[in-house]
N, C-alpha and C. Protein backbone atom coordinates (compact mmCIF):
# COMPACT_ATOMS: atom_id res chain seq x y z
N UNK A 1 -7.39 -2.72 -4.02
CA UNK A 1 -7.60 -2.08 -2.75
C UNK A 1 -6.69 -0.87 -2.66
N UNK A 2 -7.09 0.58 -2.56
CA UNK A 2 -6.30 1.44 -2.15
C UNK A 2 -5.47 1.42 -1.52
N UNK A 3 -4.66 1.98 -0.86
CA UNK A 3 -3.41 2.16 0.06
C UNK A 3 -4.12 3.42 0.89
N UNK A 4 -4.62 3.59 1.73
CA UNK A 4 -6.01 4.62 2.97
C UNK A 4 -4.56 4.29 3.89
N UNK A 5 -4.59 5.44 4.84
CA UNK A 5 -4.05 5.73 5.82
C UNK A 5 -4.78 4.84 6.77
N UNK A 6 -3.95 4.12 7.60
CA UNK A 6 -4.96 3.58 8.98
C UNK A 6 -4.02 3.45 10.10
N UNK A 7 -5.05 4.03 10.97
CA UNK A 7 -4.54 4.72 12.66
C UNK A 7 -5.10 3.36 13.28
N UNK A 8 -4.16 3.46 14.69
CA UNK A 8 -5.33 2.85 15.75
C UNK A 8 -4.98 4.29 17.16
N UNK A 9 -6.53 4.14 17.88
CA UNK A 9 -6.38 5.24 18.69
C UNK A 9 -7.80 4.64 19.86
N UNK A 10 -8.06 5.54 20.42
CA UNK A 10 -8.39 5.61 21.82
C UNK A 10 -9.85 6.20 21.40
N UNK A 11 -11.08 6.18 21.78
CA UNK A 11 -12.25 6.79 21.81
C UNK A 11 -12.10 7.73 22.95
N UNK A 12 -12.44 8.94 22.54
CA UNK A 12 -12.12 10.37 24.09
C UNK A 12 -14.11 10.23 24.05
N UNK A 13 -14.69 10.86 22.70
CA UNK A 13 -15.75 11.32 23.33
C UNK A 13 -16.65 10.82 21.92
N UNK A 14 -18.36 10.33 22.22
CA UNK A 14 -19.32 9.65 21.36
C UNK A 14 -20.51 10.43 21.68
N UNK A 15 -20.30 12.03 21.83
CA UNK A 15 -21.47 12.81 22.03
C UNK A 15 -22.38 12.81 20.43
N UNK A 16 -21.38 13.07 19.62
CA UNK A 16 -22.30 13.58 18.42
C UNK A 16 -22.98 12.44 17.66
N UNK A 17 -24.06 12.26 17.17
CA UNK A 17 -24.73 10.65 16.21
C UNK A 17 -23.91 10.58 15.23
N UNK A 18 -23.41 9.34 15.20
CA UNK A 18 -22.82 8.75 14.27
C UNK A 18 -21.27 9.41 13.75
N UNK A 19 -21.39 9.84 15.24
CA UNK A 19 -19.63 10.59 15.08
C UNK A 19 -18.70 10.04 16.23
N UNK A 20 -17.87 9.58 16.36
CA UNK A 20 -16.73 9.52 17.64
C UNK A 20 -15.32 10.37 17.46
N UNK A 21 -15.04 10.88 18.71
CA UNK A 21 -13.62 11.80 18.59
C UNK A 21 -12.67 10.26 19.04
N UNK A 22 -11.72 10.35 18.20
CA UNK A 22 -10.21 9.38 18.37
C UNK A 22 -9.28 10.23 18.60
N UNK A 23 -8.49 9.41 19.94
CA UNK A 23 -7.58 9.99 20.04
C UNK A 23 -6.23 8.69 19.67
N UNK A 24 -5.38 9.80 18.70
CA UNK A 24 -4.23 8.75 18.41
C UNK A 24 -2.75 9.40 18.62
N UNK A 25 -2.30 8.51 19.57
CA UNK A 25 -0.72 8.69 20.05
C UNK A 25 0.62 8.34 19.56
N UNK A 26 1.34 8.91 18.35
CA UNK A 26 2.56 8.57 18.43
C UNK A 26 3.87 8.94 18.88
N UNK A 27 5.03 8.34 18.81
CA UNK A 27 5.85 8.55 19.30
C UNK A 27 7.07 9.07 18.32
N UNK A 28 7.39 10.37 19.05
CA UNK A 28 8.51 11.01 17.71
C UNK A 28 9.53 11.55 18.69
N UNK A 29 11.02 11.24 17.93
CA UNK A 29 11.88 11.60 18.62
C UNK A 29 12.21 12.72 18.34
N UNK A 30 12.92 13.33 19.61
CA UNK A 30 12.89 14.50 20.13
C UNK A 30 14.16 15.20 19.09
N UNK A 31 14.15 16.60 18.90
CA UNK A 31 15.23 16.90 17.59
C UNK A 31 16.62 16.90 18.45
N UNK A 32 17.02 18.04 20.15
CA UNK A 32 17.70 17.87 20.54
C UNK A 32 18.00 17.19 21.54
N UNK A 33 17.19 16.08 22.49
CA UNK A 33 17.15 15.84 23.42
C UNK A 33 17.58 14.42 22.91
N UNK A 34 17.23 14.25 21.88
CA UNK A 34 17.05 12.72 21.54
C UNK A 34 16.43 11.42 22.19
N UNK A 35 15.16 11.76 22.70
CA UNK A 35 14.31 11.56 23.65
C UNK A 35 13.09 11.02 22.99
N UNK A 36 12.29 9.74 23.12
CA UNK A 36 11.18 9.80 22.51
C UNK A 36 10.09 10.77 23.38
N UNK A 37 8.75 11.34 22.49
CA UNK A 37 7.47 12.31 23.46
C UNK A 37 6.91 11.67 22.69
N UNK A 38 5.22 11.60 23.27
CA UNK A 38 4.19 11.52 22.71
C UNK A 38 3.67 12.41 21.98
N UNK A 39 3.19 12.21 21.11
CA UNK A 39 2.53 13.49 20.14
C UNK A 39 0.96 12.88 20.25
N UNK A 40 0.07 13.63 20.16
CA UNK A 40 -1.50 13.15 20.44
C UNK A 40 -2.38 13.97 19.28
N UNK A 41 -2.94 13.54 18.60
CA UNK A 41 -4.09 14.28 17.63
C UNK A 41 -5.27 13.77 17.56
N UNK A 42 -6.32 14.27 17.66
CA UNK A 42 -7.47 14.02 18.01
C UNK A 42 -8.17 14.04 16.26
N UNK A 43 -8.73 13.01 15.79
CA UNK A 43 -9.50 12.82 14.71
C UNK A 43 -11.08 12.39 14.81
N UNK A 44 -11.76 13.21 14.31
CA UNK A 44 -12.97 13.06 14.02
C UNK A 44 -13.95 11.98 12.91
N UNK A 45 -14.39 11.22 13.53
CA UNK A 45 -14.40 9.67 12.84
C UNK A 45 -15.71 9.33 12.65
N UNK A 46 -16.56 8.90 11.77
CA UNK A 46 -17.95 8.63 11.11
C UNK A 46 -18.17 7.04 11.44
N UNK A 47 -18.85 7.14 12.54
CA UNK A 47 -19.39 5.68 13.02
C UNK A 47 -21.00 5.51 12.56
N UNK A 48 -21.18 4.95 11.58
CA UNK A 48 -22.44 5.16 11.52
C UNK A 48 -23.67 4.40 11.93
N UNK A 49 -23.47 3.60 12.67
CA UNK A 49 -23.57 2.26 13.60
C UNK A 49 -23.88 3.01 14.55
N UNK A 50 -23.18 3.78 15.00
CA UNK A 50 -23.28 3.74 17.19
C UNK A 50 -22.81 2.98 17.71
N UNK A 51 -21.79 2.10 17.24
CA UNK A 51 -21.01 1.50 17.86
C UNK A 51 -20.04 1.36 18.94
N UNK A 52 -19.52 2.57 18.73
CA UNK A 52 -18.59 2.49 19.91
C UNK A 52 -18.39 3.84 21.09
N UNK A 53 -18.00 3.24 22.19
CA UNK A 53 -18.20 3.97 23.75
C UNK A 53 -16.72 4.94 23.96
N UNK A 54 -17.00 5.60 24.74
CA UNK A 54 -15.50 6.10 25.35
C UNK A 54 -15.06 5.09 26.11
N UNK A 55 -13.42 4.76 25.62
CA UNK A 55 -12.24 3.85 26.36
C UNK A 55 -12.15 2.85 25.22
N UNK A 56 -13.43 3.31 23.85
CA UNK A 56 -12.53 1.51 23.09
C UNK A 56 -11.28 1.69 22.54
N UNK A 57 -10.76 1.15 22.03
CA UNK A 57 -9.67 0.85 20.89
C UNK A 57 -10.46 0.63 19.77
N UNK A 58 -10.06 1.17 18.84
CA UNK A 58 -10.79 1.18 17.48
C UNK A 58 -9.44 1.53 16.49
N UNK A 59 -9.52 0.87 15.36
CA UNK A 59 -8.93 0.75 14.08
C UNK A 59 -9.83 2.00 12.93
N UNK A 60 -9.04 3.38 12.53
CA UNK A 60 -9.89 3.71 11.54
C UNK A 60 -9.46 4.35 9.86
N UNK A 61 -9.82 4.56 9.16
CA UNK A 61 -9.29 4.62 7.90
C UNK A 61 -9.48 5.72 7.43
N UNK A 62 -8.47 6.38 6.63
CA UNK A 62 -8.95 7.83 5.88
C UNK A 62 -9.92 7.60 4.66
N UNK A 63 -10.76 8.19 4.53
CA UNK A 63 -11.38 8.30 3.47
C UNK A 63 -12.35 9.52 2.93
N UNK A 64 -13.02 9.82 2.11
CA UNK A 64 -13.05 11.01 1.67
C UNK A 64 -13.86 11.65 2.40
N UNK A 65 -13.41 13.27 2.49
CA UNK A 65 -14.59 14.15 3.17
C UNK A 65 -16.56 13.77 3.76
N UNK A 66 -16.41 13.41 4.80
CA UNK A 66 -18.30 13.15 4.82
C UNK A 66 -18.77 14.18 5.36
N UNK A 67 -17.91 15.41 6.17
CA UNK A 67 -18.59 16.74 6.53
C UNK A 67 -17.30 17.45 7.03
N UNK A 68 -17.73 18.74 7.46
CA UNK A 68 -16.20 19.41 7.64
C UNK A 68 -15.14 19.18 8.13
N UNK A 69 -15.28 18.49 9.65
CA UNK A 69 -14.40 17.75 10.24
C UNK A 69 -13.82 16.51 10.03
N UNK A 70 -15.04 15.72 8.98
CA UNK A 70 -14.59 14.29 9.41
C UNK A 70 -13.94 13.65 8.04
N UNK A 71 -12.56 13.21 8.22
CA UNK A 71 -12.38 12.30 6.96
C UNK A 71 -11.74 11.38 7.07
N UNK A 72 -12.08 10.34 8.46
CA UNK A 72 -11.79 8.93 8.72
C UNK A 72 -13.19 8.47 9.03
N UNK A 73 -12.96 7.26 8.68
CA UNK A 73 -14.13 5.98 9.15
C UNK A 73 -14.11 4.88 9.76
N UNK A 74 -14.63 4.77 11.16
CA UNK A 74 -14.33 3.29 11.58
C UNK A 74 -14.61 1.86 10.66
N UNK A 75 -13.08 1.53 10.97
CA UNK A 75 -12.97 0.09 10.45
C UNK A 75 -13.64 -1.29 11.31
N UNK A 76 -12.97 -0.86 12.10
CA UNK A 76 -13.37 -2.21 13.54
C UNK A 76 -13.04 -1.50 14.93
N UNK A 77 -13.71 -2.40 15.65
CA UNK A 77 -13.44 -1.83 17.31
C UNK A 77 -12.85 -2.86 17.79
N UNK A 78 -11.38 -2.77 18.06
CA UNK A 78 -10.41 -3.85 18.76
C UNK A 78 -10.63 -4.26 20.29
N UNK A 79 -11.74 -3.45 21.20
CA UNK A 79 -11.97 -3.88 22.19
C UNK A 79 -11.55 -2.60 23.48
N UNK A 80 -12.22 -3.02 24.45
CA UNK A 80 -12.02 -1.91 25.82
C UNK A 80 -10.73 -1.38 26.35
N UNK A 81 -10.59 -0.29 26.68
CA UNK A 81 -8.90 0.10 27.28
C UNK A 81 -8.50 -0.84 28.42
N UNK A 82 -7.03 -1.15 27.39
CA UNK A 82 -6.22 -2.17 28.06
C UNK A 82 -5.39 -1.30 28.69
């Protein structure tokens, strides 16, 4: 089994077929404040199902280029915003 990058993040938007935008939040401390912030990046993710809505939680994995934007793939959908 490879070693694939895997996020968990937020569904923002499921306009495009068989595409969902993720949004994933971490937390990095601050250089002088010494403060944790959120950092937020939005990844473009290949659902090819139609599976999932805006507000899930979803688990997704890097894997190779499937079109210009997209080079993660949903793994699983962990369920509705908690």
């Amino acid at each position: 089994m490879s070693s694939s990058k895997r996020l968990v993040g937020l569904v923002v938007s499921d306009r495009p077929d068989k595409t969902v935008v993720v949004s994933v939040i971490r937390k990095v401390l601050h250089r002088r404040y010494k403060k944790y912030v959120n950092r937020r990046h939005k990844y473009y993710v290949h659902d090819a199902e139609n599976r999932c809505k805006v507000g899930d939680r979803v688990e997704i994995e890097e894997t190779r280029p499937v079109s210009k934007l997209k080079h993660f793939r949903l793994v699983k959908v962990l369920g509705d915003k908690q």
